[in-house]
C-alpha atoms as a PDB file:
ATOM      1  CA  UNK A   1     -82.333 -11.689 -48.558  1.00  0.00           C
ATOM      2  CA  UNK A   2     -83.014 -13.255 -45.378  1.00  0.00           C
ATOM      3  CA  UNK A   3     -82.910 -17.121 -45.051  1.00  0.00           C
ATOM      4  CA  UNK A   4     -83.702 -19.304 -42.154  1.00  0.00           C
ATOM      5  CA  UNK A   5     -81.715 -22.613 -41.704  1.00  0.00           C
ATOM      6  CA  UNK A   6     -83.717 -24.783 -39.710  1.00  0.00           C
ATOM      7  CA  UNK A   7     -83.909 -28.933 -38.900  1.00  0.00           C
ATOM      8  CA  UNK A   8     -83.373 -30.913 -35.770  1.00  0.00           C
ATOM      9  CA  UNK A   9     -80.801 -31.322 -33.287  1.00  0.00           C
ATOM     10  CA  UNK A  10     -77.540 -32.763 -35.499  1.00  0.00           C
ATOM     11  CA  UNK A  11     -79.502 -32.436 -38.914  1.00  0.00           C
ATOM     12  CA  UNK A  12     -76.504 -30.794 -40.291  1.00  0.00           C
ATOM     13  CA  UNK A  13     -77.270 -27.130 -40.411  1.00  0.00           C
ATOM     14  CA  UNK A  14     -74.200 -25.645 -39.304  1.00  0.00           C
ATOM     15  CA  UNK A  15     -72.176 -28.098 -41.798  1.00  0.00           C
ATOM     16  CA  UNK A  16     -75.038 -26.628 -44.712  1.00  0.00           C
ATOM     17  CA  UNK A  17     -74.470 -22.902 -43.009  1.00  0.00           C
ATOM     18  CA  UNK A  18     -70.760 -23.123 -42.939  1.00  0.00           C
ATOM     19  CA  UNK A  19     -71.333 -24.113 -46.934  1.00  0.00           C
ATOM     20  CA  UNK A  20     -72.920 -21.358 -47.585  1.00  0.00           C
ATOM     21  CA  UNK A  21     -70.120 -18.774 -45.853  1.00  0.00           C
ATOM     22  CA  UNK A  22     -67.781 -19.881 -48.591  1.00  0.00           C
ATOM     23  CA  UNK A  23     -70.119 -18.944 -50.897  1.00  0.00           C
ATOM     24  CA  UNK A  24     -70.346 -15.575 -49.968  1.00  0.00           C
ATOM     25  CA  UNK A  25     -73.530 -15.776 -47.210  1.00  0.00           C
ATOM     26  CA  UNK A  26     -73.299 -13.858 -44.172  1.00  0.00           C
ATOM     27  CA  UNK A  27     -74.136 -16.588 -41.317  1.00  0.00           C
ATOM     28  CA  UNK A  28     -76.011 -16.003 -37.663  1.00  0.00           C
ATOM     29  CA  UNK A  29     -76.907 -18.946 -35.321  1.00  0.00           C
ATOM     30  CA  UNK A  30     -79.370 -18.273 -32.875  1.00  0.00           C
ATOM     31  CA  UNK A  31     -78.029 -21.007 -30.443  1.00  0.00           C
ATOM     32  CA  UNK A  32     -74.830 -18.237 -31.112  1.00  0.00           C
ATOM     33  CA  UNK A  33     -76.519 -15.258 -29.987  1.00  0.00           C
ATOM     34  CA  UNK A  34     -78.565 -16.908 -27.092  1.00  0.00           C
ATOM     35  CA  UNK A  35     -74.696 -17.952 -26.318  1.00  0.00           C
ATOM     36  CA  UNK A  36     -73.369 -14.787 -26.101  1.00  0.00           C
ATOM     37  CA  UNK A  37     -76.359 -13.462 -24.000  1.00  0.00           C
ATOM     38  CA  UNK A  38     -75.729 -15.961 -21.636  1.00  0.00           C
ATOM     39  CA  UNK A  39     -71.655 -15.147 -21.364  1.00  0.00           C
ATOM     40  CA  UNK A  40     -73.007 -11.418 -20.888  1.00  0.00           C
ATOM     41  CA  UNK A  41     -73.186 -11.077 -17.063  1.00  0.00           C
ATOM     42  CA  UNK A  42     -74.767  -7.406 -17.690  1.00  0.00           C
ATOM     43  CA  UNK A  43     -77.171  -8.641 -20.011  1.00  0.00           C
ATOM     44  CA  UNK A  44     -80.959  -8.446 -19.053  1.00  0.00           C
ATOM     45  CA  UNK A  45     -81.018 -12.764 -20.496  1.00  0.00           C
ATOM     46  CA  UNK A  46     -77.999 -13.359 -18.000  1.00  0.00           C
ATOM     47  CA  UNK A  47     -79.667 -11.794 -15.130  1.00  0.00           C
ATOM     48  CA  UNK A  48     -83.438 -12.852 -15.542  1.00  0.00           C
ATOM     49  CA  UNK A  49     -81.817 -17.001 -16.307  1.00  0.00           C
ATOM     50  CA  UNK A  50     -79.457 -16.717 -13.114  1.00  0.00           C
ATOM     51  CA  UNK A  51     -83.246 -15.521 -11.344  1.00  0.00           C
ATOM     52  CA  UNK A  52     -85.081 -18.229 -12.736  1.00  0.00           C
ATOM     53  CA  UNK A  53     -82.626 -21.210 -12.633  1.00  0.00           C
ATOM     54  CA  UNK A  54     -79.976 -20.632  -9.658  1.00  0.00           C
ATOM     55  CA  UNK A  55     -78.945 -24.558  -9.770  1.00  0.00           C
ATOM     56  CA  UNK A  56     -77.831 -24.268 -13.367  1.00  0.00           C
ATOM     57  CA  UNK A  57     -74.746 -21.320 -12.504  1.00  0.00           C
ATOM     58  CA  UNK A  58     -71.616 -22.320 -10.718  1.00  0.00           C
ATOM     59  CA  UNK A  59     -69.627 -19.072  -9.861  1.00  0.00           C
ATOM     60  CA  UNK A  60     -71.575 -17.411 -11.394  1.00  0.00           C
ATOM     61  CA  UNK A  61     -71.159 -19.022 -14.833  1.00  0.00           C
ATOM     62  CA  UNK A  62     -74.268 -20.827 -16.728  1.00  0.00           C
ATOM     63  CA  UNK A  63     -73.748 -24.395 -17.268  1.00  0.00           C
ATOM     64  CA  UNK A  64     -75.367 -25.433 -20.584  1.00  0.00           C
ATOM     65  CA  UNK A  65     -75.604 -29.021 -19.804  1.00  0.00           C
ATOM     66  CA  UNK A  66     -77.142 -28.626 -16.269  1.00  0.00           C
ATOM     67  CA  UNK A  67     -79.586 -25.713 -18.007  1.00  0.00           C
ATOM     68  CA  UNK A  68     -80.572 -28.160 -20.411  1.00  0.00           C
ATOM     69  CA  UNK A  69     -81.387 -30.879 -17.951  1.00  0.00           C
ATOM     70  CA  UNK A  70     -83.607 -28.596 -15.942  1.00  0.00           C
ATOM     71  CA  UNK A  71     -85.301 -27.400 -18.416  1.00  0.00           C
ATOM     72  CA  UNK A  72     -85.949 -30.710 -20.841  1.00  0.00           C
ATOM     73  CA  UNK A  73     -87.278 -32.276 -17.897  1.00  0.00           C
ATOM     74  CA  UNK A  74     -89.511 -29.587 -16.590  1.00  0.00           C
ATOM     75  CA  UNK A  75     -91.677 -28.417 -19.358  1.00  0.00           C
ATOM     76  CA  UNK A  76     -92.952 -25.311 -17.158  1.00  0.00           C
ATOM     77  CA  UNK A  77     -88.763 -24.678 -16.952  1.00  0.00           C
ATOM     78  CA  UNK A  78     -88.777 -24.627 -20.663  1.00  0.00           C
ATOM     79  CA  UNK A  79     -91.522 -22.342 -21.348  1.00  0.00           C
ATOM     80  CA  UNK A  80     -90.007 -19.942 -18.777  1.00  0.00           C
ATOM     81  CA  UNK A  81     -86.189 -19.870 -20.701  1.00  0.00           C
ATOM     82  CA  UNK A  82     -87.664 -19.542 -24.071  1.00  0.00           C
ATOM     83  CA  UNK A  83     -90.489 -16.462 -22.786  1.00  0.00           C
ATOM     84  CA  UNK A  84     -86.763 -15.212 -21.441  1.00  0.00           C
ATOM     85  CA  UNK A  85     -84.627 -16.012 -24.674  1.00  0.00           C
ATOM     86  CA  UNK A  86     -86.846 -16.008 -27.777  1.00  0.00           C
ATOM     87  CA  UNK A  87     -88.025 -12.246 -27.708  1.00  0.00           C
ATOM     88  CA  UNK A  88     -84.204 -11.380 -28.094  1.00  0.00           C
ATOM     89  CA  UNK A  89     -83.555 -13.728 -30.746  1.00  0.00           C
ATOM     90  CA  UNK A  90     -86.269 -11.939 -32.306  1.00  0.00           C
ATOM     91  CA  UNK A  91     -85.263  -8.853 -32.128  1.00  0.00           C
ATOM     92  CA  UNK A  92     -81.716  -9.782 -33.370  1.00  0.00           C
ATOM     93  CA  UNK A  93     -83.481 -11.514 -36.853  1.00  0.00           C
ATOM     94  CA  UNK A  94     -84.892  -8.003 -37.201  1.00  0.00           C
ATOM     95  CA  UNK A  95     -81.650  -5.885 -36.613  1.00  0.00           C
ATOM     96  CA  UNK A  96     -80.175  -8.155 -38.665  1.00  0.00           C
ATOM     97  CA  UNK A  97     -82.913  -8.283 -42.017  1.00  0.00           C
ATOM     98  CA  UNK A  98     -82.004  -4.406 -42.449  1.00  0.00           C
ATOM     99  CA  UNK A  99     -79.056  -5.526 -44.330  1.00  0.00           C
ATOM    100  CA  UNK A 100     -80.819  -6.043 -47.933  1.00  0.00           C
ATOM    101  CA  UNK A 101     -77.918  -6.413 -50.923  1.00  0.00           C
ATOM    102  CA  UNK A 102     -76.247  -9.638 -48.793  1.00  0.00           C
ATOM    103  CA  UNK A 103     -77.657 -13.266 -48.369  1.00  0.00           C
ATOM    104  CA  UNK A 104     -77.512 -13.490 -44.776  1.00  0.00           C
ATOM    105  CA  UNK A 105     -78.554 -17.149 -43.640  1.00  0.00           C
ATOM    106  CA  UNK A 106     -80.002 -17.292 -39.692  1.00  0.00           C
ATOM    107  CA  UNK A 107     -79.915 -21.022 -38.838  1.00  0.00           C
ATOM    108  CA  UNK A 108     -83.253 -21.444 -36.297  1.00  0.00           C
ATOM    109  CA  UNK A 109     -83.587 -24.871 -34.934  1.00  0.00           C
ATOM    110  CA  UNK A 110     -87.115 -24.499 -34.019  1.00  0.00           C
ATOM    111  CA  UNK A 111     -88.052 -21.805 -36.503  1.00  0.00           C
ATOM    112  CA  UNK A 112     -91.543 -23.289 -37.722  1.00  0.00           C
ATOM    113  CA  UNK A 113     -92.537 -24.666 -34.042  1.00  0.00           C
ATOM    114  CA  UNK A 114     -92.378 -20.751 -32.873  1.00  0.00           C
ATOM    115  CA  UNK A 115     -94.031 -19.775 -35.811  1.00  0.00           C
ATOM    116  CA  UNK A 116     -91.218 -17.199 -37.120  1.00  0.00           C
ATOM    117  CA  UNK A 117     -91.699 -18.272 -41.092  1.00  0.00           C
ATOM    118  CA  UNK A 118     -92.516 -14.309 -41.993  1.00  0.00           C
ATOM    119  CA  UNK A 119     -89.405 -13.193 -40.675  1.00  0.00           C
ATOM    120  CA  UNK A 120     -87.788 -15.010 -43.032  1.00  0.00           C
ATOM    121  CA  UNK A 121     -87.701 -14.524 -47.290  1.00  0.00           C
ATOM    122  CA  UNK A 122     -86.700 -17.923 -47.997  1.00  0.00           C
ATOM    123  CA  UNK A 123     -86.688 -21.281 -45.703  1.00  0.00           C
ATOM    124  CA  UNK A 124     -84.735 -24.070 -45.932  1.00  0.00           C
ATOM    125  CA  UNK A 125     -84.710 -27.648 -44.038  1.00  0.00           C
ATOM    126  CA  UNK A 126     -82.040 -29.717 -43.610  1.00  0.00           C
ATOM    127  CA  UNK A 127     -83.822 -33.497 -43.255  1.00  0.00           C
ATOM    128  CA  UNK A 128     -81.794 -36.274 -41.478  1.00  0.00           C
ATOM    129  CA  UNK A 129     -83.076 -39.690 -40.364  1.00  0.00           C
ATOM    130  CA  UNK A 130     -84.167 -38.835 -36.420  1.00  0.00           C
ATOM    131  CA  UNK A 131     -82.733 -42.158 -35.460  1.00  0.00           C
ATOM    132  CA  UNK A 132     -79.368 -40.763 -37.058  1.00  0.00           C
ATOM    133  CA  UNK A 133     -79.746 -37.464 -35.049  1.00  0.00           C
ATOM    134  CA  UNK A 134     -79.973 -39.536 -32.083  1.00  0.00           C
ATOM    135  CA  UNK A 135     -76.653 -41.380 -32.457  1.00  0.00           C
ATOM    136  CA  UNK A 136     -74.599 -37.969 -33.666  1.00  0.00           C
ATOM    137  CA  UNK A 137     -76.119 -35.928 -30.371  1.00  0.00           C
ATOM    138  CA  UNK A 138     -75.322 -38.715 -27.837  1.00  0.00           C
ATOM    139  CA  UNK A 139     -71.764 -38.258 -28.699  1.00  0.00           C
ATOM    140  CA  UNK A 140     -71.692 -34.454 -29.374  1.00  0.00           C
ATOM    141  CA  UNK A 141     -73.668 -33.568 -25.892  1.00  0.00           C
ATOM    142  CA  UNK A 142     -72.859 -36.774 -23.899  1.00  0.00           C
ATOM    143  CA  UNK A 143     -76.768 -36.748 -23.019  1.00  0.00           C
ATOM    144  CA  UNK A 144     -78.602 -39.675 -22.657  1.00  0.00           C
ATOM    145  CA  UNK A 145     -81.475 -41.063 -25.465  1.00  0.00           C
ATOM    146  CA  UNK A 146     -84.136 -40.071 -23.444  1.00  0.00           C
ATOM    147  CA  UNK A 147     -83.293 -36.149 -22.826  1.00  0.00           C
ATOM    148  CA  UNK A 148     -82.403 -36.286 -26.694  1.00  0.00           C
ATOM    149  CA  UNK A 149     -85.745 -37.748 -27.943  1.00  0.00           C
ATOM    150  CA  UNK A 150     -87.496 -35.160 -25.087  1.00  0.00           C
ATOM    151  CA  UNK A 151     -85.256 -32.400 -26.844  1.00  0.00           C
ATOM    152  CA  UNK A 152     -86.593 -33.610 -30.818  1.00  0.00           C
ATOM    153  CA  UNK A 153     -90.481 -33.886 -29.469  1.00  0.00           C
ATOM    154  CA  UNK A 154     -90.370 -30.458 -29.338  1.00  0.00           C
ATOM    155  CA  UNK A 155     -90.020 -29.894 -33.423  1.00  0.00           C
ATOM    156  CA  UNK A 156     -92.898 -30.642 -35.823  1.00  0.00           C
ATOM    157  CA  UNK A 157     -93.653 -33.572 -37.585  1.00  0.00           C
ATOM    158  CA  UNK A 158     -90.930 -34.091 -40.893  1.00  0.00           C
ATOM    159  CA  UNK A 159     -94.193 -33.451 -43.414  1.00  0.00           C
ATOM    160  CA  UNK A 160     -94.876 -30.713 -41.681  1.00  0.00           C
ATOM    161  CA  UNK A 161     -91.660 -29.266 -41.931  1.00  0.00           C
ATOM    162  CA  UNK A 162     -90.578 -30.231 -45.610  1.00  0.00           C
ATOM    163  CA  UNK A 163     -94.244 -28.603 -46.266  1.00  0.00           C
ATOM    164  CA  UNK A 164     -93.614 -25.133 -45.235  1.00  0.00           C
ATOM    165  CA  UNK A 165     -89.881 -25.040 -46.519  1.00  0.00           C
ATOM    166  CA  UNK A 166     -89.229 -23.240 -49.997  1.00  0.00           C
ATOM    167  CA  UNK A 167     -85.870 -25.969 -50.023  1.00  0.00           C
ATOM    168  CA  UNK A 168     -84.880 -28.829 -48.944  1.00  0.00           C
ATOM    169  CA  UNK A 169     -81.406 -30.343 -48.089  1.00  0.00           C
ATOM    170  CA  UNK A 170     -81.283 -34.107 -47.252  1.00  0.00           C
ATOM    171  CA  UNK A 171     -78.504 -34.647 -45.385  1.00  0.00           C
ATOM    172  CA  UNK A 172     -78.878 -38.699 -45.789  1.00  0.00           C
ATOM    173  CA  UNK A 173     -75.518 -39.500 -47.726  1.00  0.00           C
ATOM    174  CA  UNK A 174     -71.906 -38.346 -47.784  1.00  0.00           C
ATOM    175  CA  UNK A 175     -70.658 -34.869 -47.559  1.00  0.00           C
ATOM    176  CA  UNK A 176     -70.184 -34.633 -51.511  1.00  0.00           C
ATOM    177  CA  UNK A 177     -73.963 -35.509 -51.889  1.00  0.00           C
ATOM    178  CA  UNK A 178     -75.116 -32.727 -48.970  1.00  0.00           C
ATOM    179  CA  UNK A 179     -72.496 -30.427 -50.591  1.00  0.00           C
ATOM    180  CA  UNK A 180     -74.527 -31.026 -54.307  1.00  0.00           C
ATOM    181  CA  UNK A 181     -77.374 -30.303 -52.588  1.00  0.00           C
ATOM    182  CA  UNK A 182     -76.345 -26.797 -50.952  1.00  0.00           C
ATOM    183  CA  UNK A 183     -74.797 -25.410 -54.768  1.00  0.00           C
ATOM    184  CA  UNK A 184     -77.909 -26.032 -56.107  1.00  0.00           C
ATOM    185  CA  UNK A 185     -80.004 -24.257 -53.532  1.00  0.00           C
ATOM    186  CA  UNK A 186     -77.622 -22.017 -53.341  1.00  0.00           C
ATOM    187  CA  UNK A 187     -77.516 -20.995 -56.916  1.00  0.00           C
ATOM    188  CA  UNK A 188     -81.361 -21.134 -56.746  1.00  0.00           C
ATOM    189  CA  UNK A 189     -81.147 -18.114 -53.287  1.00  0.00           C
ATOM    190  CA  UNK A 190     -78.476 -16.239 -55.156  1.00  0.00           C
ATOM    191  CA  UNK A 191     -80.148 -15.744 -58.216  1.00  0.00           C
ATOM    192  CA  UNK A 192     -83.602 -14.353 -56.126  1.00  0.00           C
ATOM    193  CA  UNK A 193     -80.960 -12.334 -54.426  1.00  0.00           C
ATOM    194  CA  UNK A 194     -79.627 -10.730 -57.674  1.00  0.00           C
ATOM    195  CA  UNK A 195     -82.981  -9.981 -58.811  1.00  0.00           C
END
């Protein structure tokens, strides 16, 4: 069974992903694999980036944080990256969905907003106050408010999202309560699985 993991920058969904290893899920992270294409200096993502956004490399090596300030200011840049990145990503959910007997979770930040739902057997959301998200991505990626509420424009309205998800995880309290929240859905997934 194939499950995508998705919610907003700092919703929690590696914390809920990283759950569900130690339950026996396989995990992918797109952000992961869009990593490793950029690391990839023979890869046709590293070459066709370094093309289209020169200023972001320094010998040669992609800087994510000067990459992400291009592009979240620019919204031409961003449409070029993801026409670059998101056809790979793709095809890496589809390698990846061969494997039936194991729950393998993908986590996909902006799964709904590129319209990828039917890739996916199950969805689940990860909800967290967008005020909250703010606070937690200012420290993780030293960025100001302003490129961070740019960056969470991007995803679909909450309704929206809680709408087309077959779960949802609020990630509003402590980590005991998100942790409740996972073993249920969990048990819920596994038992489809097992079917």
């Amino acid at each position: 069974m194939l499950v995508g993991l998705t919610g907003i920058v700092s919703s929690g969904k590696s914390t809920v992903a990283s759950m569900m290893a130690k339950k026996g899920a396989v995990v992918y992270s797109a952000d992961q694999i869009v990593e490793s294409l950029y690391l990839n200096k023979k890869s046709e993502v590293y070459k066709r980036v370094k093309k289209t956004f020169p200023g972001a490399f320094v010998d040669g090596f992609l800087l994510k944080e000067k990459l992400a300030h291009i592009v979240f200011n620019d919204e031409n840049a961003l449409l070029q990256l993801e026409r670059i990145v998101h056809p790979c990503v793709i095809k890496q959910i589809k390698k990846i969905s061969l494997n039936k007997k194991a729950v393998i979770v993908f986590e996909v930040p902006l799964l709904f907003e590129k319209k990828l739902e039917d890739l996916f057997d199950t969805i689940v959301f990860v909800y967290i106050d967008r005020e909250k998200a703010i606070a937690r991505s200012v420290k993780r990626f030293k960025c100001s408010k302003h490129e961070l509420k740019q960056r969470i424009r991007r995803f679909l309205p909450v309704y929206e999202r809680m709408k087309k998800s077959d779960y949802i995880i609020k990630n509003i309290r402590c980590r005991r309560y998100l942790s409740d929240q996972v073993n249920k859905v969990w048990q819920k997934i596994n038992s489809k699985n097992e079917k």
